[in-house]
Protein backbone atom coordinates (compact mmCIF):
# COMPACT_ATOMS: atom_id res chain seq x y z
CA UNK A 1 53.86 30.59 101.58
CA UNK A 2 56.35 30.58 99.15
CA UNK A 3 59.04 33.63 98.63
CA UNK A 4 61.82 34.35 96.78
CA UNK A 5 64.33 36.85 98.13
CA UNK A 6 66.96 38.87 96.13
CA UNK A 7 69.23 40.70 98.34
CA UNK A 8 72.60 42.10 98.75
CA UNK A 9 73.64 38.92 101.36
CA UNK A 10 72.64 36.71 103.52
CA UNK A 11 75.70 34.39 103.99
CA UNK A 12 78.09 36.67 105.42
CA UNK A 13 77.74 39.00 108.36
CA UNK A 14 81.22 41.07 107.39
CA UNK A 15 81.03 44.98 106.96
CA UNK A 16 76.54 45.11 106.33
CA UNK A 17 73.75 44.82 108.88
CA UNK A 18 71.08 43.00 106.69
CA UNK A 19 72.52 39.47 107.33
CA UNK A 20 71.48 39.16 110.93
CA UNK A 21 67.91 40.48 110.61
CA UNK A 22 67.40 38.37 107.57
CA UNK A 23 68.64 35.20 109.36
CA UNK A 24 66.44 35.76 112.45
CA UNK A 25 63.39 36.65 110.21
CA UNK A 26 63.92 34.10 107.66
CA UNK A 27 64.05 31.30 110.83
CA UNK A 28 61.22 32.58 112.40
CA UNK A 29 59.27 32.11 108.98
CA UNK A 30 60.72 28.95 108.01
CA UNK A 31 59.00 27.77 111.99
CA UNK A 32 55.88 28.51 110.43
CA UNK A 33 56.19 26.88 107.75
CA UNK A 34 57.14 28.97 104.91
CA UNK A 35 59.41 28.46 102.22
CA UNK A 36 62.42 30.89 101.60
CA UNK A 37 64.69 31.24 98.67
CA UNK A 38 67.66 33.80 99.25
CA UNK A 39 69.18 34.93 95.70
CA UNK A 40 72.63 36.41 96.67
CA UNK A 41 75.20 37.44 93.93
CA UNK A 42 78.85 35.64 95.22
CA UNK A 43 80.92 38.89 95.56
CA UNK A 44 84.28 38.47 96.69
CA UNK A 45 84.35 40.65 99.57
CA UNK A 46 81.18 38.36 101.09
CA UNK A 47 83.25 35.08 99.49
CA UNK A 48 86.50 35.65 101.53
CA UNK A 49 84.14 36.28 104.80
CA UNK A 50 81.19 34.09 104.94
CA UNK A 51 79.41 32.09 107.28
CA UNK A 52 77.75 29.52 105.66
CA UNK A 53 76.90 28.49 102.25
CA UNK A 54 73.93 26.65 103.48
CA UNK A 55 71.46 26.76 106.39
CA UNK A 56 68.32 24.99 107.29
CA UNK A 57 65.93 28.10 107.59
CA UNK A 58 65.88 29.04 103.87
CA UNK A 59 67.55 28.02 100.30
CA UNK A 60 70.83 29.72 99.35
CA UNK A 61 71.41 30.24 95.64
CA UNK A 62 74.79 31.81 95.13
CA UNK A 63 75.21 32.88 91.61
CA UNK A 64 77.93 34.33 89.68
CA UNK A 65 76.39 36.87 87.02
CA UNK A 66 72.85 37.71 86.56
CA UNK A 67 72.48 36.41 83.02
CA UNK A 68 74.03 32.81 84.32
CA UNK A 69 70.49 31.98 86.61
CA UNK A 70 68.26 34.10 85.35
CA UNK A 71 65.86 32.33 83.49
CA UNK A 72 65.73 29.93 86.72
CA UNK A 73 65.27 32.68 88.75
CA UNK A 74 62.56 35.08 87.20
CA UNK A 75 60.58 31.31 86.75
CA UNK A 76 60.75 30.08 90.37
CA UNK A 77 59.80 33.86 91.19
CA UNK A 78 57.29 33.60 89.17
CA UNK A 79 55.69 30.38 90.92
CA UNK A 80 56.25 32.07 94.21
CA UNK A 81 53.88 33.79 96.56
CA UNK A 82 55.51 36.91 97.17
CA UNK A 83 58.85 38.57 95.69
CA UNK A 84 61.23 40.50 97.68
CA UNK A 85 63.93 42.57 96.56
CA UNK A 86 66.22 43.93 99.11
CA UNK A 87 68.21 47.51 98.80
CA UNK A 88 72.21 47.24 98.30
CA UNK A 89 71.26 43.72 96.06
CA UNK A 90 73.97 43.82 93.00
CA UNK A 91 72.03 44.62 90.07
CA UNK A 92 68.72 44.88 91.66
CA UNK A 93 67.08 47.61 89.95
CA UNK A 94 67.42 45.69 86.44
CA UNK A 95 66.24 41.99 88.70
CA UNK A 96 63.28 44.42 89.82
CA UNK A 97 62.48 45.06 85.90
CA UNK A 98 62.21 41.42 85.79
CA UNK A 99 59.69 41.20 88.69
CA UNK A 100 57.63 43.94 88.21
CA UNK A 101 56.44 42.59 84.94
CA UNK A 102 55.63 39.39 86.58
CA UNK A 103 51.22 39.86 87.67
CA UNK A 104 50.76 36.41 90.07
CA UNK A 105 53.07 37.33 92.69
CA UNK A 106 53.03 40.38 95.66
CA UNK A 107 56.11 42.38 94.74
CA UNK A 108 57.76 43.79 97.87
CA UNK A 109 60.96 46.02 97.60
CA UNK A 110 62.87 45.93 101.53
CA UNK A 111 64.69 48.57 101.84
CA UNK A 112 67.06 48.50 104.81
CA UNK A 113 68.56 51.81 103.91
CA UNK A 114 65.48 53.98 103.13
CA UNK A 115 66.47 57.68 104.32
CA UNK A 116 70.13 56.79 102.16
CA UNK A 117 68.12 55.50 99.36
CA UNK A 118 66.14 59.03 99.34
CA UNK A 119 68.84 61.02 99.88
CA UNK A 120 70.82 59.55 97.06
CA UNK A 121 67.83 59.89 94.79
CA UNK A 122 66.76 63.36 96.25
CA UNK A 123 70.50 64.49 95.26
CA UNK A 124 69.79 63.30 91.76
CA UNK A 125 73.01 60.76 91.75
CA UNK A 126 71.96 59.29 89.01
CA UNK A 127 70.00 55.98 89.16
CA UNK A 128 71.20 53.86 91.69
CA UNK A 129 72.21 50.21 91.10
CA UNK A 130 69.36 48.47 93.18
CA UNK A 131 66.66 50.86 92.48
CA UNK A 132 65.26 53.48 90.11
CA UNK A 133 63.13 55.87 91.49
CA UNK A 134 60.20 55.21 88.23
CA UNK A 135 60.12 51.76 90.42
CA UNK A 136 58.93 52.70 93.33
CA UNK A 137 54.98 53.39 92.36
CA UNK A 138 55.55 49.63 91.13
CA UNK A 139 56.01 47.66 93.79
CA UNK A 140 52.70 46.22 95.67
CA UNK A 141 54.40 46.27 99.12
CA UNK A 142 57.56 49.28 100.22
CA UNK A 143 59.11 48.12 103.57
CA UNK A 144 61.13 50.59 104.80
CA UNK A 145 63.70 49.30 108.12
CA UNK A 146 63.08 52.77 109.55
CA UNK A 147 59.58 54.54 110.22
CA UNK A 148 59.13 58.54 110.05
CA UNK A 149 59.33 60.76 107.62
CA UNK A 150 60.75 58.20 104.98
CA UNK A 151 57.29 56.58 104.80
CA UNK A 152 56.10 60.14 104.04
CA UNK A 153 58.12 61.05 101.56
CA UNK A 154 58.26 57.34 99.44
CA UNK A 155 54.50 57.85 99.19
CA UNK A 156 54.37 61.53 98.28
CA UNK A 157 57.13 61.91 96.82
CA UNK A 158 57.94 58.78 95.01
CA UNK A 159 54.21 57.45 94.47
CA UNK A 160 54.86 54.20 96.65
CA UNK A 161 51.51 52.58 96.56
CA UNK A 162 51.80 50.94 100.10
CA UNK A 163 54.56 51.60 102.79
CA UNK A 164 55.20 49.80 105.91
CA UNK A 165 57.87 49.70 108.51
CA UNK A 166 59.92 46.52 109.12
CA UNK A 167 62.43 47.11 112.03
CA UNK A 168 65.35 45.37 112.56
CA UNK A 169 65.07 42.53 115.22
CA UNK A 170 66.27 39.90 117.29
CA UNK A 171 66.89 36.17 117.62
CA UNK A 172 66.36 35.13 120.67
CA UNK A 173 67.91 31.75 120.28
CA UNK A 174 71.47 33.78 119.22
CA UNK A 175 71.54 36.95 121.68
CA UNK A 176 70.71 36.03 125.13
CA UNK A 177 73.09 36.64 128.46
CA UNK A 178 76.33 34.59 128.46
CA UNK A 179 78.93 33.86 130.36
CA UNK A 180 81.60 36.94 130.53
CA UNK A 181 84.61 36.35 128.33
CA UNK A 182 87.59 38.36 128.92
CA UNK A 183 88.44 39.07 125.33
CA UNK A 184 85.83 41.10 125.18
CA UNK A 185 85.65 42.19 128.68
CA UNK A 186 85.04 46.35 128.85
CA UNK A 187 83.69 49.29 130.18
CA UNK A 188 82.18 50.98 126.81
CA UNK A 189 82.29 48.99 123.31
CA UNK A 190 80.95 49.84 120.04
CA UNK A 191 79.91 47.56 117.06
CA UNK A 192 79.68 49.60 113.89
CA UNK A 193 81.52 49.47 110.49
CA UNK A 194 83.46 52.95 109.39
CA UNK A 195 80.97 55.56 107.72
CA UNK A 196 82.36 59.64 107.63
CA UNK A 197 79.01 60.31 108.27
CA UNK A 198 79.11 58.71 111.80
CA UNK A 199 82.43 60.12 112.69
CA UNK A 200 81.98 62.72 114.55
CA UNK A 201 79.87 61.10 117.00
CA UNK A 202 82.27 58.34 117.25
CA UNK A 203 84.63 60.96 118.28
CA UNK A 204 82.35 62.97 120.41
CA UNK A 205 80.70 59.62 122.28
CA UNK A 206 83.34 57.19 122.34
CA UNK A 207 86.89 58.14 121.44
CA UNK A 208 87.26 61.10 123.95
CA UNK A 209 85.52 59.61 126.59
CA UNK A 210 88.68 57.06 125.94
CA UNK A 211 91.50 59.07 125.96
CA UNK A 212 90.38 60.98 129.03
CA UNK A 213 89.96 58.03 130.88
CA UNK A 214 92.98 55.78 130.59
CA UNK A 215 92.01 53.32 133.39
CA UNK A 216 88.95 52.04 131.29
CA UNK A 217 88.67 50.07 128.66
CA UNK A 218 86.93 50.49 125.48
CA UNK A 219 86.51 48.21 122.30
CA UNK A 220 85.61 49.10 118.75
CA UNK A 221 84.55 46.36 116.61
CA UNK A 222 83.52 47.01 112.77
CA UNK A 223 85.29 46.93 109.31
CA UNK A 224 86.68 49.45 106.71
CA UNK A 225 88.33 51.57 110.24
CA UNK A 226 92.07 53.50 108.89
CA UNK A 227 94.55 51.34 110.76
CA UNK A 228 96.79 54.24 110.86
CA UNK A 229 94.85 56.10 113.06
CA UNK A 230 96.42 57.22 116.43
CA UNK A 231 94.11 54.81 118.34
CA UNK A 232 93.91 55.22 122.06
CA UNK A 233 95.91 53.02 124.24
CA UNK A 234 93.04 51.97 126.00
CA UNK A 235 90.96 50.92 123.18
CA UNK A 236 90.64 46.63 121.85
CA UNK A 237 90.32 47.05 117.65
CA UNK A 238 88.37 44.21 116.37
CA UNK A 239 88.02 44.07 112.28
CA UNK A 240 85.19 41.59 112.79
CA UNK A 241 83.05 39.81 115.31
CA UNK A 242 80.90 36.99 113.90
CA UNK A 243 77.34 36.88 114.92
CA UNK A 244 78.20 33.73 117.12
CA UNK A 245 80.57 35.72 119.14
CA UNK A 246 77.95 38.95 119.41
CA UNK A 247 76.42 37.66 122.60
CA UNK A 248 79.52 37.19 124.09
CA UNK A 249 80.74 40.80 123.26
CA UNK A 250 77.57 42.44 124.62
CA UNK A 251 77.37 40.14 127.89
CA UNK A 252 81.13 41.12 129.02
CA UNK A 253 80.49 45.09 128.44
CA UNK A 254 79.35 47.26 131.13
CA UNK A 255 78.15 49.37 128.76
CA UNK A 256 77.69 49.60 124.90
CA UNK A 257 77.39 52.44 122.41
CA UNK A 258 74.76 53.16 119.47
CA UNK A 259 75.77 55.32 116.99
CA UNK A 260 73.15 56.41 114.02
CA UNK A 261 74.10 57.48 110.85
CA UNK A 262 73.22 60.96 109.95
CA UNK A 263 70.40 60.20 107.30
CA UNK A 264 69.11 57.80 109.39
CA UNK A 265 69.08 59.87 112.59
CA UNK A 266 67.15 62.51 110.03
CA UNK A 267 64.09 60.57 109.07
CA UNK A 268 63.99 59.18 112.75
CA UNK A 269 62.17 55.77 113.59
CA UNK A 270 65.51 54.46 112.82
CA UNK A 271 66.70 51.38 115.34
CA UNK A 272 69.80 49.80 114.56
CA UNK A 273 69.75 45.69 115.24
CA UNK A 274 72.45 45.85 117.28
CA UNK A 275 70.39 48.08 119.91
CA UNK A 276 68.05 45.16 119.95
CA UNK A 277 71.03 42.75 120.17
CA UNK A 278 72.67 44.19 122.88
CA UNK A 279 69.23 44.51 125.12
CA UNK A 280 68.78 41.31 124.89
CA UNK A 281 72.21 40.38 126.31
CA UNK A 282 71.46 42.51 128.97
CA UNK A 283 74.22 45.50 128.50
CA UNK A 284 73.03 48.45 129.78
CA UNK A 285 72.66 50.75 126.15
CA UNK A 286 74.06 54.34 125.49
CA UNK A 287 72.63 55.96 122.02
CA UNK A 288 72.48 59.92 120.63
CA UNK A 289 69.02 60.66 119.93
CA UNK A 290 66.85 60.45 116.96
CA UNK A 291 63.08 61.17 116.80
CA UNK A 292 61.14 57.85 117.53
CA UNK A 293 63.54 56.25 119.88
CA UNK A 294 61.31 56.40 122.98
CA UNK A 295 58.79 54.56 120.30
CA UNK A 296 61.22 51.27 121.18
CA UNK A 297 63.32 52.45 124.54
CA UNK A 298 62.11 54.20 127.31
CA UNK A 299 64.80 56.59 127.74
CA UNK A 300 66.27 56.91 130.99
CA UNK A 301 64.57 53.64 132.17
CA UNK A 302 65.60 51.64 129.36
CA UNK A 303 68.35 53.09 127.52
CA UNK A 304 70.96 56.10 128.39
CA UNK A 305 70.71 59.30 126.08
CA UNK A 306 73.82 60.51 125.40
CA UNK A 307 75.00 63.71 123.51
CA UNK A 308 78.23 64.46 124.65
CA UNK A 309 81.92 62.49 125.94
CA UNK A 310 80.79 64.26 129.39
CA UNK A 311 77.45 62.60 129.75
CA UNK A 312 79.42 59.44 128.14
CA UNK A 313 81.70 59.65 131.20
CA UNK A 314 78.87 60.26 133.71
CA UNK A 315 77.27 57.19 132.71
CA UNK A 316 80.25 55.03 133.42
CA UNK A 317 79.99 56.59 136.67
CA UNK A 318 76.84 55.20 137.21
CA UNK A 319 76.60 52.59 140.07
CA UNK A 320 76.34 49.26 138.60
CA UNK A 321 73.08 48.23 140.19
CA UNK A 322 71.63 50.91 138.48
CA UNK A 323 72.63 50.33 134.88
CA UNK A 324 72.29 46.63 135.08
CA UNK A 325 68.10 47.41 136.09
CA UNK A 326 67.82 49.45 133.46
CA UNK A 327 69.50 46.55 131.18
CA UNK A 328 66.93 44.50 132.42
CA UNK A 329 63.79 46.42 131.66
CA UNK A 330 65.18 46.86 127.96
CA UNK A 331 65.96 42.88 127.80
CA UNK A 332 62.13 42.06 128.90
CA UNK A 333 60.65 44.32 126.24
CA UNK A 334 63.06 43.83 123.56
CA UNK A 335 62.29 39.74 124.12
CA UNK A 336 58.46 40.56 124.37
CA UNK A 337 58.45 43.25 121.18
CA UNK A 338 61.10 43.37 118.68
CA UNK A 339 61.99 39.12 117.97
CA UNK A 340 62.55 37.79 114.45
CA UNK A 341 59.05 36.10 115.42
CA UNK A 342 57.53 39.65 116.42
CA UNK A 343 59.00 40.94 112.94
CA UNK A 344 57.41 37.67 110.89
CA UNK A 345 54.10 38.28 112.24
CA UNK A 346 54.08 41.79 110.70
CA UNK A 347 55.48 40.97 107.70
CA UNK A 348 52.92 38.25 107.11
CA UNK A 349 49.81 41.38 108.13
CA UNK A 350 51.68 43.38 105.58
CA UNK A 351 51.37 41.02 102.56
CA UNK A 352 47.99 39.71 103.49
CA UNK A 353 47.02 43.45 103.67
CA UNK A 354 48.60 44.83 100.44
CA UNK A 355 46.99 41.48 98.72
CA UNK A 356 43.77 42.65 99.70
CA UNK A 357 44.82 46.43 99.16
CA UNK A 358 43.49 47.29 102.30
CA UNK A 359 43.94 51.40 102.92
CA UNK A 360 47.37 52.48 105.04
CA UNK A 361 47.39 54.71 108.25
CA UNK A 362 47.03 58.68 107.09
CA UNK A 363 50.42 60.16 106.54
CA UNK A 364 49.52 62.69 109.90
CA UNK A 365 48.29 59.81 111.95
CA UNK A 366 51.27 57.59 111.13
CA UNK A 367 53.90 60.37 111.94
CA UNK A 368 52.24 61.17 115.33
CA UNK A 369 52.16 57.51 116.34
């Protein structure tokens, strides 16, 4: 199969979370065979902080301006089997004019950022730049990379004509259990760039359980944090960790921290990669709660519930034997469920099935599952 991909990036991994999941989906297509072309517009802030300009699981075109590869790219889309635009792609909802009006190929949007998307459109922002809301009844395919109420609302509200979910994932050739490096080496980290919406809990869940106990060590790693923030003394500031170094960071932290952004944590359904990242490294995983979760981690068994610095605290208590079984349950069934491989199986069921327009779960039946 042939597809052509417009999205927001795919060569650098600084301040977004759709490069990973792309990379690990795109190789575990390109394994079977299929042929991916990744359309990325070459913004600065990507520029100064990329990883590659070329890889061997898909085609990178970098372009400048719309207008300057246009015409090449609407007629390679055009002899493709399926078109995929991505949410947060520069300019997408006026690319997405372009392949809507195209008949031969599936049209697929991806959004990675569905209950945001909604909200922003819900709010009546004006139209956003990768999406209109008049284009949602056009696409063949909606992937959404959270479940819940979002798939509700796209197809009654929005008129989406099919809606599927397309978690994040995994690749299990990048996060595995490594060797502990002392860089990295803590007691609680957190991976997440700097949103006000996730604030709160960062405050709640990580940065008082920091500055009330000064003999651990904690480590925040993410982009776009105020520098001149009184930091604790006992918390590591990384601007950036590359995906290479991710398995590292995971596999030399007792414990790691999810944090969900609000919308997100309000349709539910809602993993983050890095939850899936950090199981399979084997760190024991502390998250607030959003409806759905148990749908991926068993809490408790798998993963640590946390809603308060208290219960934070208690789990760092927790006798290492303990935490480190629990790590291992949540490695085995991230590795056996939630793999860029898993992910390209049900991507390929979802475009054979909206080809064929076969009917979707009920709205009822797909919230209860």
């Amino acid at each position: 199969m042939k597809i052509a991909f417009f999205g927001l990036t795919i060569s650098s991994s600084w301040g977004n979370g759709h490069a990973t999941p792309y990379r690990a989906l795109f190789r575990a297509l390109a394994r079977r065979g299929h042929q991916i072309t990744f359309y990325e517009q070459d913004v600065e802030y990507y520029a100064l902080r990329r990883d590659f300009t070329h890889c061997d699981f898909c085609r990178l075109e970098l372009y400048s301006r719309w207008e300057d590869i246009r015409a090449q790219a609407v007629r390679e889309a055009a002899e493709s089997d399926a078109i995929v635009v991505g949410s947060y792609c520069p300019g997408g909802a006026r690319i997405s004019d372009e392949i809507l009006a195209l008949d031969g190929p599936l049209r697929v949007f991806y959004d990675m950022d569905a209950p945001i998307t909604l909200a922003r459109l819900a709010r009546g922002d004006g139209d956003i730049d990768y999406l209109r809301g008049d284009q949602i009844c056009g696409f063949d395919l909606y992937l959404s990379f959270t479940g819940g109420h979002s798939l509700a609302e796209l197809r009654q509200r929005w008129g989406a004509r099919r809606v599927e979910p397309l978690y994040g994932c995994v690749d299990p050739d990048l996060h595995f259990r490594t060797d502990f490096a002392p860089i990295y080496g803590c007691d609680l980290s957190y991976m997440g760039t700097f949103a006000p919406d996730r604030q709160p809990l960062l405050e709640e869940l990580f940065l008082e359980p920091a500055r009330q106990m000064r003999s651990r060590v904690f480590l925040l790693a993410g982009a776009l944090y105020p520098w001149q923030w009184q930091w604790p003394a006992n918390l590591r500031r990384f601007d950036h960790i590359a995906p290479a170094q991710h398995a590292a960071l995971y596999s030399s932290s007792r414990t790691t921290l999810n944090i969900t952004r609000r919308e997100m944590a309000a349709s539910g359904w809602c993993p983050s990669g890095r939850l899936f990242e950090a199981a399979a490294c084997g760190a024991p995983m502390l998250s607030d709660w959003w409806e759905g979760l148990d749908s991926f981690f068993t809490p408790q068994e798998e993963i640590l519930i946390v809603k308060s610095a208290a219960e934070v605290m208690a789990a760092l208590r927790q006798n290492h034997g303990e935490l480190t079984r629990m790590a291992a349950r949540a490695a085995e069934r991230t590795f056996s469920e939630h793999t860029g491989e898993a992910r390209a199986i049900e991507l390929l069921k979802h475009f054979e099935a909206a080809r064929s327009r076969e009917v979707t779960v009920p709205l009822a039946q797909e919230l209860a599952a």
